[in-house]
Every structure is written in C-alpha cells, then in structure tokens.
PDB file of N, CA and C in Angstrom:
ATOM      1  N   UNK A   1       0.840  -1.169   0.000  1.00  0.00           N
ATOM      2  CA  UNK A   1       0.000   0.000   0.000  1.00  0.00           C
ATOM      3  C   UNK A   1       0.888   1.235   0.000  1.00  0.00           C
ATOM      4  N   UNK A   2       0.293   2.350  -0.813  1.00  0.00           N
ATOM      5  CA  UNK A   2       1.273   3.328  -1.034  1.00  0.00           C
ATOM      6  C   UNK A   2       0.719   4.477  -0.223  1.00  0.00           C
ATOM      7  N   UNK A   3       1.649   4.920   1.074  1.00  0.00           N
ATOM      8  CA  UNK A   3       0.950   6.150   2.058  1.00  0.00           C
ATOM      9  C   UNK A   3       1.622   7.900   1.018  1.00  0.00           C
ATOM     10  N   UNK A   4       0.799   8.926   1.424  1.00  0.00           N
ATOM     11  CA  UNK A   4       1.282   9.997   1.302  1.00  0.00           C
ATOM     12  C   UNK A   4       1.796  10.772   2.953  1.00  0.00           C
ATOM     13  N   UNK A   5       2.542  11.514   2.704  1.00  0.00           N
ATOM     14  CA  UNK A   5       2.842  12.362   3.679  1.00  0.00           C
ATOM     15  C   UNK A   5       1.553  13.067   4.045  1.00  0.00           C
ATOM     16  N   UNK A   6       1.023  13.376   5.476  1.00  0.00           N
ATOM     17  CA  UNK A   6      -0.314  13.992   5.437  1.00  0.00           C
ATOM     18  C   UNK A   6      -1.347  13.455   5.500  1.00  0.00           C
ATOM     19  N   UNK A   7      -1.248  12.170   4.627  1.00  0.00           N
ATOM     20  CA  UNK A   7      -2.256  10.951   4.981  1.00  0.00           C
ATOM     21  C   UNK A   7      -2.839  10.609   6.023  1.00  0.00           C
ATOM     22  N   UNK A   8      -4.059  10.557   6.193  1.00  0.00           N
ATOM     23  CA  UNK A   8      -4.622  10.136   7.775  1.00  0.00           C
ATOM     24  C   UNK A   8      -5.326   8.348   6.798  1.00  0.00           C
ATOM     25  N   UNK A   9      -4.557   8.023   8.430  1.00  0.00           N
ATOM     26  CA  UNK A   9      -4.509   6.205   8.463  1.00  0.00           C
ATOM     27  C   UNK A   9      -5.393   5.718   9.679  1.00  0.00           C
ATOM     28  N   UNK A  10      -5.929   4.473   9.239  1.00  0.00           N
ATOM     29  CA  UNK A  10      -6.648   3.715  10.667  1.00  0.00           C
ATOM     30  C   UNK A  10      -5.680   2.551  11.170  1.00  0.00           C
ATOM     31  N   UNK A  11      -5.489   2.454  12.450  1.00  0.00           N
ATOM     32  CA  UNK A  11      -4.536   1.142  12.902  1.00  0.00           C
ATOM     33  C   UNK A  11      -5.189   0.266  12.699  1.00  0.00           C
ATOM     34  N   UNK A  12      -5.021  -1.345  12.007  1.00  0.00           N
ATOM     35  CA  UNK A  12      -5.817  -2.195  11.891  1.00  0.00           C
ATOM     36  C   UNK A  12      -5.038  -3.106  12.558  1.00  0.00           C
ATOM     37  N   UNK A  13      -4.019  -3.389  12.800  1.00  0.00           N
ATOM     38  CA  UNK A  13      -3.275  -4.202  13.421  1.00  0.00           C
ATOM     39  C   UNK A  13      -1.959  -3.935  14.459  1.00  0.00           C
ATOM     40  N   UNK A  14      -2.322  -3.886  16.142  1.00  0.00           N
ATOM     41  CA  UNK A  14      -1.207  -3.112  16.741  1.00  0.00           C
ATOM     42  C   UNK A  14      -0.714  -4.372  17.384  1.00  0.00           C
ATOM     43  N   UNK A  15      -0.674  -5.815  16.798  1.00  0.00           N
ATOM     44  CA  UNK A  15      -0.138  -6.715  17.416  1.00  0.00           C
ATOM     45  C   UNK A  15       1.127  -6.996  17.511  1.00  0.00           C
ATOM     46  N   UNK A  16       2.408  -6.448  18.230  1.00  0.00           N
ATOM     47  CA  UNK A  16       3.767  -6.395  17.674  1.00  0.00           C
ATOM     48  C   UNK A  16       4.508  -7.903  17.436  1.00  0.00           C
ATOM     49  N   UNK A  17       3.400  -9.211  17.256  1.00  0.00           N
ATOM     50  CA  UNK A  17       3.830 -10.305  16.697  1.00  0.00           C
ATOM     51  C   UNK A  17       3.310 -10.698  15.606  1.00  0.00           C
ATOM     52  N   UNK A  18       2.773  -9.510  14.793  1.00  0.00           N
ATOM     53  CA  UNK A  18       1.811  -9.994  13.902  1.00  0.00           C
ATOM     54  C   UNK A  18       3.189 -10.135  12.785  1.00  0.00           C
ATOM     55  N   UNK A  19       4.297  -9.420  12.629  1.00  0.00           N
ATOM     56  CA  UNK A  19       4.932  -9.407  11.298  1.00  0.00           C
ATOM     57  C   UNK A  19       6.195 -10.628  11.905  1.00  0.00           C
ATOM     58  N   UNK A  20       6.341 -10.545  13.441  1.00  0.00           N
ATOM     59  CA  UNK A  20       7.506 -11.610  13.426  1.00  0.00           C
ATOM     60  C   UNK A  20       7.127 -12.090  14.590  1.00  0.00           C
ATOM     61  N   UNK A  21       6.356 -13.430  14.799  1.00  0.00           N
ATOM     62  CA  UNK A  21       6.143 -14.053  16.000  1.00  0.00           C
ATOM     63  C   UNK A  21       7.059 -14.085  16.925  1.00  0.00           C
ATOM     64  N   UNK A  22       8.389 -13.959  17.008  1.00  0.00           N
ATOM     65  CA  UNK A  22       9.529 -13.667  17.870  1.00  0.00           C
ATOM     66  C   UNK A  22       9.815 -12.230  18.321  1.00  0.00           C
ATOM     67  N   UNK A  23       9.109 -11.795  17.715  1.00  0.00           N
ATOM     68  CA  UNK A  23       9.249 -10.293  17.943  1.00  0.00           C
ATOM     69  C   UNK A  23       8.856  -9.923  19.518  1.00  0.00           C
ATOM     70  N   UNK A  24       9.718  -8.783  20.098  1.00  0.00           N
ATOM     71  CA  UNK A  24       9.086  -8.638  21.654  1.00  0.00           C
ATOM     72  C   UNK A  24       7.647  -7.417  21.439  1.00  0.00           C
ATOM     73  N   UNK A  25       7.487  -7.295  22.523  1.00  0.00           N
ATOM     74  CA  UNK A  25       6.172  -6.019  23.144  1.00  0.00           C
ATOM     75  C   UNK A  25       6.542  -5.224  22.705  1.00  0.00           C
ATOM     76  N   UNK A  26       6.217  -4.164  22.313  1.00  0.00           N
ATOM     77  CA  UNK A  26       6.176  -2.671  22.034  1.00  0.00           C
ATOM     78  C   UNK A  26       6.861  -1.891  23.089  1.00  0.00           C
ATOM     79  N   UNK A  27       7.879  -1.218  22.728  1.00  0.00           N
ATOM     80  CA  UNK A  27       8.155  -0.391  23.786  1.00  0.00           C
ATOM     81  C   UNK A  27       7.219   0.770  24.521  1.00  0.00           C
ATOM     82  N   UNK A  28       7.087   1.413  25.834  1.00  0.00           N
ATOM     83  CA  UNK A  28       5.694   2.366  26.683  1.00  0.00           C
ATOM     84  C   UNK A  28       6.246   3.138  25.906  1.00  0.00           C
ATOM     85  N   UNK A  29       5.095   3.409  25.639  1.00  0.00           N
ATOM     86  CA  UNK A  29       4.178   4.497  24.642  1.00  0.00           C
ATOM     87  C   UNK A  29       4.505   4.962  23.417  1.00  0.00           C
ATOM     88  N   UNK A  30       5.181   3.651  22.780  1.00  0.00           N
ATOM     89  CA  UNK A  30       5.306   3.700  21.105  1.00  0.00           C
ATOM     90  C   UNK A  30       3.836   2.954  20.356  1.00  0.00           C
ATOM     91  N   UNK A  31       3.407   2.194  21.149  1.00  0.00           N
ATOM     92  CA  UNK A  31       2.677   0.983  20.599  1.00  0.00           C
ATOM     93  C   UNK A  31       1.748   1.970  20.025  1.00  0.00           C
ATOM     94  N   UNK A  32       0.963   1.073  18.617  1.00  0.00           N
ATOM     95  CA  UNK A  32      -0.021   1.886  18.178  1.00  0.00           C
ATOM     96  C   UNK A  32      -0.910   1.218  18.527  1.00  0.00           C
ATOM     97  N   UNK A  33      -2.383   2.013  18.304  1.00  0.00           N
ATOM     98  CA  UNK A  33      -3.655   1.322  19.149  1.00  0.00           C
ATOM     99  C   UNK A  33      -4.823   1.179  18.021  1.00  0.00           C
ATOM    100  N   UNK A  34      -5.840  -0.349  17.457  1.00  0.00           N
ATOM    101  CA  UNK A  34      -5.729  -0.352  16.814  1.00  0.00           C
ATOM    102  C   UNK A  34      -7.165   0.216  16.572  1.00  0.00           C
ATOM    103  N   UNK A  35      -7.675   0.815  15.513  1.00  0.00           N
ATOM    104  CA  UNK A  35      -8.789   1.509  15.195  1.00  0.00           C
ATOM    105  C   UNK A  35      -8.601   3.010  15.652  1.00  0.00           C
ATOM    106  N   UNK A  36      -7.175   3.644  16.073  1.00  0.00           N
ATOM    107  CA  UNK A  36      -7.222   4.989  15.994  1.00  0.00           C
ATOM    108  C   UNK A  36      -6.387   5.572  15.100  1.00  0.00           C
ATOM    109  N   UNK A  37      -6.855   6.934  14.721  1.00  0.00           N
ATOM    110  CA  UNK A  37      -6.437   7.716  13.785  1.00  0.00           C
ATOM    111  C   UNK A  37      -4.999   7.906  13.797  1.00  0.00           C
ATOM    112  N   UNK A  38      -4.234   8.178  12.939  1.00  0.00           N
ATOM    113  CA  UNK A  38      -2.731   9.104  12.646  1.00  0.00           C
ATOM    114  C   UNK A  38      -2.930   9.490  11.465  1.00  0.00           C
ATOM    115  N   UNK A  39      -1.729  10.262  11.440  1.00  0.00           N
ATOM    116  CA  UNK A  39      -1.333  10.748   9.999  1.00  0.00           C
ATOM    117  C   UNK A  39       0.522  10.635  10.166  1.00  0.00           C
ATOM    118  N   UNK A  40       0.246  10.227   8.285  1.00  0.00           N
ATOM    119  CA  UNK A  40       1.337   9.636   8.189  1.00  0.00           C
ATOM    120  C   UNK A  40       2.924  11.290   8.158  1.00  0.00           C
ATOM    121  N   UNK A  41       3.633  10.950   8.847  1.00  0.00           N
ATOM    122  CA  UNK A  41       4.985  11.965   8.715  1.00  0.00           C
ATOM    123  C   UNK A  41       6.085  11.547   7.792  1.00  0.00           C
ATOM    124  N   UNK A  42       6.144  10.051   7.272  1.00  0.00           N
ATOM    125  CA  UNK A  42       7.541  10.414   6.633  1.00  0.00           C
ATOM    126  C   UNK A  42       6.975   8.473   6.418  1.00  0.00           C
ATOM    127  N   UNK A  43       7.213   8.408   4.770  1.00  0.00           N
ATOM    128  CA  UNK A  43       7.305   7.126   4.445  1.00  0.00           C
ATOM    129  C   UNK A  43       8.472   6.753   3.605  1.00  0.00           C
ATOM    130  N   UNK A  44       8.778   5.534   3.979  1.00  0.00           N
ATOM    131  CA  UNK A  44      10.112   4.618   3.162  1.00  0.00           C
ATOM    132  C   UNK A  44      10.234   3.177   3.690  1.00  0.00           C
ATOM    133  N   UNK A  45      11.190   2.977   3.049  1.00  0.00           N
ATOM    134  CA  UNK A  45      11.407   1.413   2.508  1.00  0.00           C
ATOM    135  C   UNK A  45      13.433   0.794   3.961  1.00  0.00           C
ATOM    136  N   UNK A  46      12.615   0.198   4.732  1.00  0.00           N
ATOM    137  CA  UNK A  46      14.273  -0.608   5.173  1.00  0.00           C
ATOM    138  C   UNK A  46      14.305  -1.701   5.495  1.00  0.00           C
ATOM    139  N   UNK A  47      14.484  -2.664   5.695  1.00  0.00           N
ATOM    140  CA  UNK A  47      14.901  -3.951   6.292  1.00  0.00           C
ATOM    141  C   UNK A  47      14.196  -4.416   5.078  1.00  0.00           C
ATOM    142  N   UNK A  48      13.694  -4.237   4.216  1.00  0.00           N
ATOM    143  CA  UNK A  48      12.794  -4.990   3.217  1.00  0.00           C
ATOM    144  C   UNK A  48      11.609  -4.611   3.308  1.00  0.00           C
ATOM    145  N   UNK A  49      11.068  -4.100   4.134  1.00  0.00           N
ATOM    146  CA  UNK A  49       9.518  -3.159   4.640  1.00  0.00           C
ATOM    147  C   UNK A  49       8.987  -1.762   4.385  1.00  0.00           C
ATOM    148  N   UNK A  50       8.183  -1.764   3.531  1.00  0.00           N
ATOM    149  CA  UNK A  50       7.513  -0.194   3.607  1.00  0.00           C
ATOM    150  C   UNK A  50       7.385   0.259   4.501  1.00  0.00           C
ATOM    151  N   UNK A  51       7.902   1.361   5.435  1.00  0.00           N
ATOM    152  CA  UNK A  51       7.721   1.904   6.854  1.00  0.00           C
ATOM    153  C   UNK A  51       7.073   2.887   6.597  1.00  0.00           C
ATOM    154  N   UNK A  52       6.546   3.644   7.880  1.00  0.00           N
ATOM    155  CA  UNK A  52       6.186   5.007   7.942  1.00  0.00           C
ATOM    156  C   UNK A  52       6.620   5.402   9.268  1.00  0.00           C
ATOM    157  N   UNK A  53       6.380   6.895   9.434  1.00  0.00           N
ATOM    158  CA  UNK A  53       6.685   7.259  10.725  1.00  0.00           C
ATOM    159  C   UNK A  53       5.512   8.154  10.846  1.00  0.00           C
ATOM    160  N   UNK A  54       4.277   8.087  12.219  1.00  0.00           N
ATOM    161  CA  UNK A  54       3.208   9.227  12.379  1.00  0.00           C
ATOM    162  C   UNK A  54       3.137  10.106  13.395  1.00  0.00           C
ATOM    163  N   UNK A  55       2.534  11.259  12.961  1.00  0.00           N
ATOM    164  CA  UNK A  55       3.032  12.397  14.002  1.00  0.00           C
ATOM    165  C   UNK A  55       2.138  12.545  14.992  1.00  0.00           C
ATOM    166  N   UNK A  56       1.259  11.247  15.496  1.00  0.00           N
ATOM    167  CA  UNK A  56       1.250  11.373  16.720  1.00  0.00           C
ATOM    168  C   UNK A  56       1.734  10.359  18.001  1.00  0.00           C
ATOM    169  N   UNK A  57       2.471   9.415  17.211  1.00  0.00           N
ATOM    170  CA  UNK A  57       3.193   8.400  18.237  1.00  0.00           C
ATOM    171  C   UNK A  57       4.581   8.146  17.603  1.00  0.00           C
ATOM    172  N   UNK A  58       5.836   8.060  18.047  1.00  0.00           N
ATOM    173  CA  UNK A  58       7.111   7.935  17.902  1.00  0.00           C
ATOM    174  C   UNK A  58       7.807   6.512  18.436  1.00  0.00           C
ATOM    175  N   UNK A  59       8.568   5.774  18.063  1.00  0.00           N
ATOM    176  CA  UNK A  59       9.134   4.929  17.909  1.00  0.00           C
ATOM    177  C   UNK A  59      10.469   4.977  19.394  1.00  0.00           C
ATOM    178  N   UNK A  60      10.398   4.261  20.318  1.00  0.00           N
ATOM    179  CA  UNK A  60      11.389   4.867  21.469  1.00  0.00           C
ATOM    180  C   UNK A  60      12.216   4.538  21.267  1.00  0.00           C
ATOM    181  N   UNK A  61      13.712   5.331  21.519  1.00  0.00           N
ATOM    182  CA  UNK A  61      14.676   5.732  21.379  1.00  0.00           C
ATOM    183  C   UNK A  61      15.676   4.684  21.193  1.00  0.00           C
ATOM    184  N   UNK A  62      15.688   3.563  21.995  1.00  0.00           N
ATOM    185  CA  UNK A  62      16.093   2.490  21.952  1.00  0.00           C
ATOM    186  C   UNK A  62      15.694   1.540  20.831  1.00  0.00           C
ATOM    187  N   UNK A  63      14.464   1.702  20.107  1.00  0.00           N
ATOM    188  CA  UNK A  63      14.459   0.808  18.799  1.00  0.00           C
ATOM    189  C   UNK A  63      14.765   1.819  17.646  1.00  0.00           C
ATOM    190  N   UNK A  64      15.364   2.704  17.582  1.00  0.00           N
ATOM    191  CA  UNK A  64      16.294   3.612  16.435  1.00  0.00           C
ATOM    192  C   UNK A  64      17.974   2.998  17.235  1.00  0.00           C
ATOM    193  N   UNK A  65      18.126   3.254  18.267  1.00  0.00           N
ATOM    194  CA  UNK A  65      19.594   2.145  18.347  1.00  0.00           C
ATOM    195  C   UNK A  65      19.571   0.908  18.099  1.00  0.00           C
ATOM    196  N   UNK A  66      18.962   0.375  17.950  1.00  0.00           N
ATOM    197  CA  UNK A  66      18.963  -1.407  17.673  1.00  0.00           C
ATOM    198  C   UNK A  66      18.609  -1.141  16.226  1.00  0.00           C
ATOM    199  N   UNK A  67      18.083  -0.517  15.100  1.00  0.00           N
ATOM    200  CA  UNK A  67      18.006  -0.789  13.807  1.00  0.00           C
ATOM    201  C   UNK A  67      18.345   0.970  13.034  1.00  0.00           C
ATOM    202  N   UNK A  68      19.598   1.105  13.929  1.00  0.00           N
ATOM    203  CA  UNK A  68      20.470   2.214  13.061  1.00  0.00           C
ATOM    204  C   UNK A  68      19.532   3.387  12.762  1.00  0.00           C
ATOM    205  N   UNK A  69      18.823   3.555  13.447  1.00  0.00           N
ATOM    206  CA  UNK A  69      18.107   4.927  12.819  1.00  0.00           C
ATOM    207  C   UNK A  69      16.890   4.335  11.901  1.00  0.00           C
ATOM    208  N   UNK A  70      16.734   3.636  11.284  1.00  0.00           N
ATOM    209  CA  UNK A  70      16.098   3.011  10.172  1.00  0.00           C
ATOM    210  C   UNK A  70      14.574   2.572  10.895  1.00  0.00           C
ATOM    211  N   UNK A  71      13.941   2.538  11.999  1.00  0.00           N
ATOM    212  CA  UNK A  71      12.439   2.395  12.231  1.00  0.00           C
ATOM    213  C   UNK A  71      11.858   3.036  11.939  1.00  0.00           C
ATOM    214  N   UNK A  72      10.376   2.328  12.120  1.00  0.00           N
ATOM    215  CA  UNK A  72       9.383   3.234  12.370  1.00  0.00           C
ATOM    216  C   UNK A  72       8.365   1.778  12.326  1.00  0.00           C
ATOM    217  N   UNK A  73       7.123   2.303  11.768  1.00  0.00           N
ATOM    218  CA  UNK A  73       5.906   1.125  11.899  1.00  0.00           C
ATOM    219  C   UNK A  73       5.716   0.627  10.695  1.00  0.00           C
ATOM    220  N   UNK A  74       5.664  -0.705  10.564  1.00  0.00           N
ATOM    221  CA  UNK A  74       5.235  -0.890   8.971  1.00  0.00           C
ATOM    222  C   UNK A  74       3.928  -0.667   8.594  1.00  0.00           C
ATOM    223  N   UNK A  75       3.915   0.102   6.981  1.00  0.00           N
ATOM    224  CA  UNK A  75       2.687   0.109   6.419  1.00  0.00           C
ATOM    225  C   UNK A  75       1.566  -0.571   6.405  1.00  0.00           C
ATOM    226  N   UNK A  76       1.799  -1.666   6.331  1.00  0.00           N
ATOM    227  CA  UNK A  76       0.701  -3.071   6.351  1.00  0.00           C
ATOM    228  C   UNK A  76      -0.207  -3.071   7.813  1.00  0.00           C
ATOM    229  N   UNK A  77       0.454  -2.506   8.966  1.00  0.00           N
ATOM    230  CA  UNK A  77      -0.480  -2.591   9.723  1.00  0.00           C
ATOM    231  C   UNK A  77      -1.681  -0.797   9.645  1.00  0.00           C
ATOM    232  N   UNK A  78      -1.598  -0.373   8.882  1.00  0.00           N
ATOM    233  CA  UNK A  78      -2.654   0.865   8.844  1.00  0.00           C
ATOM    234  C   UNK A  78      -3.498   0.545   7.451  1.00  0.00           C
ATOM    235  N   UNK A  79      -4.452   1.261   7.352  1.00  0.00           N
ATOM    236  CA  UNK A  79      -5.315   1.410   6.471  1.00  0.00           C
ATOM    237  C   UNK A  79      -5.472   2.760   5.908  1.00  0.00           C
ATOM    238  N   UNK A  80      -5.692   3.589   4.635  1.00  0.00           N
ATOM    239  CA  UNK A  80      -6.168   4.637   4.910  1.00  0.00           C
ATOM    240  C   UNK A  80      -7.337   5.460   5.103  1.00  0.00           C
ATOM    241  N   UNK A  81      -7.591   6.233   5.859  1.00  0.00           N
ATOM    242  CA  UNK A  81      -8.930   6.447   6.409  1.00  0.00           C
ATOM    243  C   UNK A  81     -10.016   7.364   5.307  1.00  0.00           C
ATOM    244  N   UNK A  82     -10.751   6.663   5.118  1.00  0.00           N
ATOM    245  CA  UNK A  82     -12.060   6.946   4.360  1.00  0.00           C
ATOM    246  C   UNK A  82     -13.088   7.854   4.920  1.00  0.00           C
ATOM    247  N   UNK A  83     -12.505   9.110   4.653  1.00  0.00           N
ATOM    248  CA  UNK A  83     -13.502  10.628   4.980  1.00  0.00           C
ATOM    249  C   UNK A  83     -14.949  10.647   3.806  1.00  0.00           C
ATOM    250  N   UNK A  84     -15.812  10.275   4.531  1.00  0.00           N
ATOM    251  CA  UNK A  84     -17.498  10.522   3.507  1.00  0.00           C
ATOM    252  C   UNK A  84     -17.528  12.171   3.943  1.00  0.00           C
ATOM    253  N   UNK A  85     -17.738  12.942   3.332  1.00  0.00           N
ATOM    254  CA  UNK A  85     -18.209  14.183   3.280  1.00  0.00           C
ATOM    255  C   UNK A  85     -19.394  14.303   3.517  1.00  0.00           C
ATOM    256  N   UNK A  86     -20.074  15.233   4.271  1.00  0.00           N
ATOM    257  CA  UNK A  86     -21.722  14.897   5.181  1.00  0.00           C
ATOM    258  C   UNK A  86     -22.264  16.061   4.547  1.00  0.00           C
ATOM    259  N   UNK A  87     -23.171  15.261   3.691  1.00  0.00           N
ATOM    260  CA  UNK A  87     -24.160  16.328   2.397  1.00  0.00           C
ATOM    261  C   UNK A  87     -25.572  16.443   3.836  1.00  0.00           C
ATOM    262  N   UNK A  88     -25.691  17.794   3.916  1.00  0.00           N
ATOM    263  CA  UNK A  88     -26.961  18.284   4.407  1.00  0.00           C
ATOM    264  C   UNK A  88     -28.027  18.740   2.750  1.00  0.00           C
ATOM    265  N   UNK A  89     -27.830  18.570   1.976  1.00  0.00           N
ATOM    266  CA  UNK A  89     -28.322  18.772   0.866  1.00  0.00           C
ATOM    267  C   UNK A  89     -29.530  18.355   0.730  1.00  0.00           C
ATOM    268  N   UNK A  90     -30.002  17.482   1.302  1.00  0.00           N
ATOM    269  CA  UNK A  90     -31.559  16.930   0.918  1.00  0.00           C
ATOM    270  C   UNK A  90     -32.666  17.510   2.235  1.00  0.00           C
ATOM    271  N   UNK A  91     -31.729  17.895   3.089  1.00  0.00           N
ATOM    272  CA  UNK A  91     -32.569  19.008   4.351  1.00  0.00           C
ATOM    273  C   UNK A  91     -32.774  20.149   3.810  1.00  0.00           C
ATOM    274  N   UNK A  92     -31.746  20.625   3.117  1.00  0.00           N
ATOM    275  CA  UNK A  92     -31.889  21.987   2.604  1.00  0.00           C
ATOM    276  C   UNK A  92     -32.767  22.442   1.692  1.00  0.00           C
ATOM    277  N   UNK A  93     -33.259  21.475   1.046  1.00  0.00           N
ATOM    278  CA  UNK A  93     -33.814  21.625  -0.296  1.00  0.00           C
ATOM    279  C   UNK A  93     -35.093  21.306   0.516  1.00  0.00           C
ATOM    280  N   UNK A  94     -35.443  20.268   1.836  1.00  0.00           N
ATOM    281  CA  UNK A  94     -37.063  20.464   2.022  1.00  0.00           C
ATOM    282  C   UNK A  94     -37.333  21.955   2.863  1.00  0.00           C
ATOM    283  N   UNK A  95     -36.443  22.626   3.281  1.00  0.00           N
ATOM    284  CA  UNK A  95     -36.680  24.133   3.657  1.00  0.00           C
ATOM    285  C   UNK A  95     -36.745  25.165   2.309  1.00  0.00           C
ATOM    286  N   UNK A  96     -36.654  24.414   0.961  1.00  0.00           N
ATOM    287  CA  UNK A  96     -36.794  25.420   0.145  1.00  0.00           C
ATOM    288  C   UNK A  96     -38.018  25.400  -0.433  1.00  0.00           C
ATOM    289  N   UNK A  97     -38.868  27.153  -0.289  1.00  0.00           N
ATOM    290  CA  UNK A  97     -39.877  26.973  -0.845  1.00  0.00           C
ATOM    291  C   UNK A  97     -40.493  26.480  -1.926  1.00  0.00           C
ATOM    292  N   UNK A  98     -39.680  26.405  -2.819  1.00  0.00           N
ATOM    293  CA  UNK A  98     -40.276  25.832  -4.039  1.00  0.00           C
ATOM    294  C   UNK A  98     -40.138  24.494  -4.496  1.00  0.00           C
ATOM    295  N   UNK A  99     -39.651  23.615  -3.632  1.00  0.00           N
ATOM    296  CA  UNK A  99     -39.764  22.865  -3.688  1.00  0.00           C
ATOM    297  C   UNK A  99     -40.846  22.336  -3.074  1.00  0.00           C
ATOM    298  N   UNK A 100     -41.997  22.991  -1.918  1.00  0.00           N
ATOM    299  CA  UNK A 100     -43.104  22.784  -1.388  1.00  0.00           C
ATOM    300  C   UNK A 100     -44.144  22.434  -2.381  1.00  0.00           C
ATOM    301  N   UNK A 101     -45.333  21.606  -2.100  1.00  0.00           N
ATOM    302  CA  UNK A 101     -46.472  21.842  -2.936  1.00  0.00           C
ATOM    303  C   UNK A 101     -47.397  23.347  -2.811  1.00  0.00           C
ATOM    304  N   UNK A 102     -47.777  23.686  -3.838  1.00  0.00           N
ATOM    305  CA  UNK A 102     -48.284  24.996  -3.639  1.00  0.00           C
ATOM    306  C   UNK A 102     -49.888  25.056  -3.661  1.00  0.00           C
ATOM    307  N   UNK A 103     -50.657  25.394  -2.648  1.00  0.00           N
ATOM    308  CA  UNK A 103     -51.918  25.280  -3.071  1.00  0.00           C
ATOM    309  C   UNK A 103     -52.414  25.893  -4.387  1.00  0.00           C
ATOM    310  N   UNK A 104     -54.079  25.293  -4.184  1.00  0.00           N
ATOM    311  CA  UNK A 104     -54.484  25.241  -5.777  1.00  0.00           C
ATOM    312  C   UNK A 104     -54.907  27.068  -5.127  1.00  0.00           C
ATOM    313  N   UNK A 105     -55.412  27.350  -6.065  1.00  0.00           N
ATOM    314  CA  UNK A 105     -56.232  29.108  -6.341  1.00  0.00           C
ATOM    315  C   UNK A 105     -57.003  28.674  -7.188  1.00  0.00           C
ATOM    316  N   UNK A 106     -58.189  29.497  -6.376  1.00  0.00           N
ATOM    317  CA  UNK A 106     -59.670  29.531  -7.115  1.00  0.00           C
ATOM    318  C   UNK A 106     -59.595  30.381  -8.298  1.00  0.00           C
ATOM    319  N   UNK A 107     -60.150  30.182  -9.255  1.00  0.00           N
ATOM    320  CA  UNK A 107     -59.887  31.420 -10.336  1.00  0.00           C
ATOM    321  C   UNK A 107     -60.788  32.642  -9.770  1.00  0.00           C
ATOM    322  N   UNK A 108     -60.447  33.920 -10.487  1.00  0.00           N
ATOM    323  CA  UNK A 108     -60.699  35.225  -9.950  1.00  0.00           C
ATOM    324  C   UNK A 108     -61.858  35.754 -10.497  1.00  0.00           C
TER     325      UNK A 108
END
C-alpha cells in the first residue's frame, strides 16, 4: 500500500507479533492502538519493509539504536482512512420553498 505524507490512516493491526512471532512487546508508549487515527509523517522502505513514521506516536529511542536509525511502523499494519463528506443537501432543499407543494387558487 502506497501512504502519502499527510495521509490520515486507521490502525488495523497493533499486534507487535503480527509481522515476526519472535518479535518482543512494544516499547511504553510507542505501541499503536488499533482503530485509531494518525497521519502519516515520513514514508520509506528498510529492512525490506515499507515503513512510515506518524506524528502522533514515535518509535522509542532504543528501537532507532537497535536498527540504526532506520524504524518506524510498517505500512501493512494501517489502512487509509475513508472521509465521507456529510451532504446536508436533501434538508436543505425540504426548507426550500419551491420545492413545497403549492396550493391550488380559485380562479378570480
């Protein structure tokens, strides 16, 4: 999946054994949580993985020393988030008069 910078994403997967069953826990308060919002800050490619990095949770300090600077979260666990735009348009139009029925008139 291809993120943009700016992109707002849904977490679909914050299981940190989902990509390597050996993998440990998440370091406090990197973990992402899953069904909430981010937006994406900075995407690329390392260990073989599309990464991203989002600007509202950061990667702790200690997993940028263990993989050289080169983390962040992989792509595969976000989605991107699907904004519907909220049409009041069919309210508006029954407040418009002419769209009312108009009574009949007697002729004069």
């Amino acid at each position: 999946m291809t993120f943009r910078v700016g992109q707002r994403v849904v977490c679909v997967n914050a299981d940190p054994r989902a990509l390597n069953p050996v993998s440990r826990d998440w370091y406090p308060g990197e973990e992402p949580v899953e069904g909430e919002i981010y937006t994406i800050k900075r995407c690329f490619r390392a260990h073989g993985l599309a990464l991203v990095w989002l600007a509202e949770i950061c990667r702790a300090p200690i997993a940028f020393e263990i993989y050289d600077g080169l983390t962040g979260y992989a792509a595969v666990r976000f989605r991107p988030l699907v904004e519907r735009k909220t049409s009041i348009e069919i309210f508006t139009n029954m407040l418009n008069p002419a769209n009312q029925p108009q009574p009949e008139m007697e002729p004069v």
